[in-house]
C-alpha atoms as a PDB file:
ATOM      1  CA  UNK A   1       0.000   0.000   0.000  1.00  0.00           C
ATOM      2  CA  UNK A   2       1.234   3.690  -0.703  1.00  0.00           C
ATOM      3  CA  UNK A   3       2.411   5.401   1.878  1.00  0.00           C
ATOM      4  CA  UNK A   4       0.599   8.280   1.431  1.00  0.00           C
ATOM      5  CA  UNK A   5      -2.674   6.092   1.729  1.00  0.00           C
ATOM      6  CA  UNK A   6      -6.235   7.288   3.108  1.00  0.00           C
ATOM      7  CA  UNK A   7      -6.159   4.660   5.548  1.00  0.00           C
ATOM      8  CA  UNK A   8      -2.764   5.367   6.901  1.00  0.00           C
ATOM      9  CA  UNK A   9      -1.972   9.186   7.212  1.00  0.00           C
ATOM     10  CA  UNK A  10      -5.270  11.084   8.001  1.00  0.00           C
ATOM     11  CA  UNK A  11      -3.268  14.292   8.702  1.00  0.00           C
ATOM     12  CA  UNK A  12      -1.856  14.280   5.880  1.00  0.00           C
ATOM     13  CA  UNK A  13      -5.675  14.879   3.962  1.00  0.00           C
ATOM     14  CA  UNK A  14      -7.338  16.697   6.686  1.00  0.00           C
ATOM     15  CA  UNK A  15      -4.857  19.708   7.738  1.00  0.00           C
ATOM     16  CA  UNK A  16      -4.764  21.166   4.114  1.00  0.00           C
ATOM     17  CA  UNK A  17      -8.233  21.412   4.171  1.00  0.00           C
ATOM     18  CA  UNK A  18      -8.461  23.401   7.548  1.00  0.00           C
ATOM     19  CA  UNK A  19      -6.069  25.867   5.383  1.00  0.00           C
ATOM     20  CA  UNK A  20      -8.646  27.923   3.853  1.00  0.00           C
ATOM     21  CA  UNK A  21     -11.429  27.602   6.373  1.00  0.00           C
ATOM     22  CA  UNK A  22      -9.094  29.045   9.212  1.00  0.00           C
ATOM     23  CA  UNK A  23      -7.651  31.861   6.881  1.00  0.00           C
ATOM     24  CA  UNK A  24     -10.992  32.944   5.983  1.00  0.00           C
ATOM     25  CA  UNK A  25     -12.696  33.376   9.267  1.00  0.00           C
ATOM     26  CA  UNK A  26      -9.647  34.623  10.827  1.00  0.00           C
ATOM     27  CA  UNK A  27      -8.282  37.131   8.247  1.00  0.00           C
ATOM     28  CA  UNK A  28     -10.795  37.789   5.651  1.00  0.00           C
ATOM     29  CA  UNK A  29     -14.191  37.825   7.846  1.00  0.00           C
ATOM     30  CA  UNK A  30     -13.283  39.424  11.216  1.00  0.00           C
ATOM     31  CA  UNK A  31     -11.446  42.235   9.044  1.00  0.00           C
ATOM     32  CA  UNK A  32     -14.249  42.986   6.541  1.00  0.00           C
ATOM     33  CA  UNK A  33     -16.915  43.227   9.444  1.00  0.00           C
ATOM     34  CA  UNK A  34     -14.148  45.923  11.272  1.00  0.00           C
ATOM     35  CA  UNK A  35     -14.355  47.819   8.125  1.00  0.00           C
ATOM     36  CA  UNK A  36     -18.068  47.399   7.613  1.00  0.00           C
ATOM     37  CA  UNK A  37     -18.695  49.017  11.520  1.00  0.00           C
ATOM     38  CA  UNK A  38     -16.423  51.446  11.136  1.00  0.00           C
ATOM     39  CA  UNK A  39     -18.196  52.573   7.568  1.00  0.00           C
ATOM     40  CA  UNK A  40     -21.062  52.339   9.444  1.00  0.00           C
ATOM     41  CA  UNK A  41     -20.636  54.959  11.815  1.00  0.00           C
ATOM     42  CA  UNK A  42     -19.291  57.180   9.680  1.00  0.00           C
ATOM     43  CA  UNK A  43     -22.070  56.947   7.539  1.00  0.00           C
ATOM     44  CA  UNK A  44     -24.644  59.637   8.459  1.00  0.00           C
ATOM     45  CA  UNK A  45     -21.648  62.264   9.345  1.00  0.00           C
ATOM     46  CA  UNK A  46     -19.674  62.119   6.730  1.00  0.00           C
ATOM     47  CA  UNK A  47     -21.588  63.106   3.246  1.00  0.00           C
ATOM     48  CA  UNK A  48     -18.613  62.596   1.218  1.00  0.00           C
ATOM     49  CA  UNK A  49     -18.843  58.506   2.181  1.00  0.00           C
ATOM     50  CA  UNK A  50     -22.586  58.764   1.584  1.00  0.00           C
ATOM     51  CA  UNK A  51     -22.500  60.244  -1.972  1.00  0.00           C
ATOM     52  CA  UNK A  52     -19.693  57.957  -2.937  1.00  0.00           C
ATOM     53  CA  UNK A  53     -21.377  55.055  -2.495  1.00  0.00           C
ATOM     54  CA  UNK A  54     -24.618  56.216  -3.717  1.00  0.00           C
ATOM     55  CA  UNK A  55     -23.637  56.048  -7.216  1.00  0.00           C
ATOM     56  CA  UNK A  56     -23.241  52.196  -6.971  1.00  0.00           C
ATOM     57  CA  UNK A  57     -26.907  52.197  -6.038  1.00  0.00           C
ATOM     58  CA  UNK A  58     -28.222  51.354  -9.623  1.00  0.00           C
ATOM     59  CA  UNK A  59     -25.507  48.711 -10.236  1.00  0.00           C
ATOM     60  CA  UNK A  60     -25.972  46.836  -7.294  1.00  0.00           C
ATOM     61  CA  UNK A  61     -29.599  46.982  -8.130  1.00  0.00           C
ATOM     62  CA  UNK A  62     -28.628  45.465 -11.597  1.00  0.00           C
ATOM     63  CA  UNK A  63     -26.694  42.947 -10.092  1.00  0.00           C
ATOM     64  CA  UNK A  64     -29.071  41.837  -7.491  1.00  0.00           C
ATOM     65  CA  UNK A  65     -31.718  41.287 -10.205  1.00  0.00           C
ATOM     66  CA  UNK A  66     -29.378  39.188 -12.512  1.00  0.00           C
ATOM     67  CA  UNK A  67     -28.071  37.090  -9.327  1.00  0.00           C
ATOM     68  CA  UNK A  68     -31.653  36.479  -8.902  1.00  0.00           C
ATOM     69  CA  UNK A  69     -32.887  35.451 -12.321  1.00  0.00           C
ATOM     70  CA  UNK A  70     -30.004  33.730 -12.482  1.00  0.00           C
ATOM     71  CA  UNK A  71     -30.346  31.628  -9.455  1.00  0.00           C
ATOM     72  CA  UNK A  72     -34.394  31.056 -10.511  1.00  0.00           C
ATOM     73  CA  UNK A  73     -33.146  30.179 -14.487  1.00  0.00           C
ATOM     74  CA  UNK A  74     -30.834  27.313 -12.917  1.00  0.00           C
ATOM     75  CA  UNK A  75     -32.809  25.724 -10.332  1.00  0.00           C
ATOM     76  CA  UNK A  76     -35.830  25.669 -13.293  1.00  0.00           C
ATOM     77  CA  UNK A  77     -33.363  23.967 -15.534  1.00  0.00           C
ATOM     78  CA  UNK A  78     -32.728  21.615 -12.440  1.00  0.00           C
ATOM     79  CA  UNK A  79     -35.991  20.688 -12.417  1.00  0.00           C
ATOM     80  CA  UNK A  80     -36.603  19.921 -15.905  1.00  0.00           C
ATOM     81  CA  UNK A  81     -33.496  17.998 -16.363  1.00  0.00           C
ATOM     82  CA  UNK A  82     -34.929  15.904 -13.446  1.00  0.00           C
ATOM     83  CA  UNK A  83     -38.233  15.478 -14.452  1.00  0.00           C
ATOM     84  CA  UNK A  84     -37.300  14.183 -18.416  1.00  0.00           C
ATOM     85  CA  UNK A  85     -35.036  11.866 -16.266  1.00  0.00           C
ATOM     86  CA  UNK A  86     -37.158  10.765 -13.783  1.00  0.00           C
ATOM     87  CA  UNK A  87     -39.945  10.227 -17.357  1.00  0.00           C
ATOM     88  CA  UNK A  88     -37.349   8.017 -18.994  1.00  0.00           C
ATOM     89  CA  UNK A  89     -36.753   5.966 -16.111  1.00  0.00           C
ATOM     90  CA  UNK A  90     -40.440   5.466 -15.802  1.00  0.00           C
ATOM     91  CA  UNK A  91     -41.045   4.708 -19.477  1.00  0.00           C
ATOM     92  CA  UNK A  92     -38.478   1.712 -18.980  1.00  0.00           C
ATOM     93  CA  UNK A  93     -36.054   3.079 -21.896  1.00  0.00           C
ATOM     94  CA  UNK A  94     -32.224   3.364 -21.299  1.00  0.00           C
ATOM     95  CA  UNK A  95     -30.785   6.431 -20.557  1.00  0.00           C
ATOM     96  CA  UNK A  96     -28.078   5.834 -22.958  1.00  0.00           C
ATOM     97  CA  UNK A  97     -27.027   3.373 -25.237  1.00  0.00           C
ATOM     98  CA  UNK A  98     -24.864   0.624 -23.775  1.00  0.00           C
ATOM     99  CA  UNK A  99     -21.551   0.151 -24.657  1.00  0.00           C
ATOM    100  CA  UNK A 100     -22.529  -3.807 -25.691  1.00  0.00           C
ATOM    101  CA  UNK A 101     -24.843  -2.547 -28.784  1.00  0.00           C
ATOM    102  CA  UNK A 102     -22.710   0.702 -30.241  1.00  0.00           C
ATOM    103  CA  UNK A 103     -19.863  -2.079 -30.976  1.00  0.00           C
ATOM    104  CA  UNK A 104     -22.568  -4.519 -32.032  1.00  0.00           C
ATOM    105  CA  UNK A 105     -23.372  -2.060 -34.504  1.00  0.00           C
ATOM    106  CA  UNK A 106     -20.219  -1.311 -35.812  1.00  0.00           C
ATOM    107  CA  UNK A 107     -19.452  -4.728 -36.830  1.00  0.00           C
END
């Protein structure tokens, strides 16, 4: 068996997973919600802050509709895919072709 095996080193698979899970909560998270509180109580005193950021308004409103139709156009693909699969498996056809009878056929 390799050395490196499943079975044998457990570490060795599980630690460089932890990698990004630790550097996100401890970097990334704690110092975007510092920023966000700090923004936020700057936000009614300082009208320079406010106007900037009010001209992202309409874009963020673009992009929250296109996340959203998005999101709706795949999960309603989702469920067709699963319903004309779920219809062949009920009608008793194969799903595809077996291997056996596309090499039958080329003989």
């Amino acid at each position: 068996m390799h050395p490196l095996a499943f079975r044998d080193n457990h570490a060795f698979f599980r630690l460089p997973g932890l990698h990004g899970p630790v550097q996100f909560v401890a970097g990334g998270s704690c110092r975007r919600a510092y920023i966000g509180q700090k923004l936020g109580e700057q936000w009614e005193t300082n009208p320079t802050l406010k106007s900037f950021f009010h001209r992202f308004d309409f874009v963020i409103g673009i992009l929250a509709v296109v996340a959203v139709s998005w999101w709706i156009r795949r999960h309603l693909r989702a469920l067709r895919r699963a319903k004309h699969i779920r219809e062949i498996h009920e009608s008793g056809a194969p799903s595809q072709p077996s291997l056996h009878s596309a090499n039958s056929e080329l003989k």
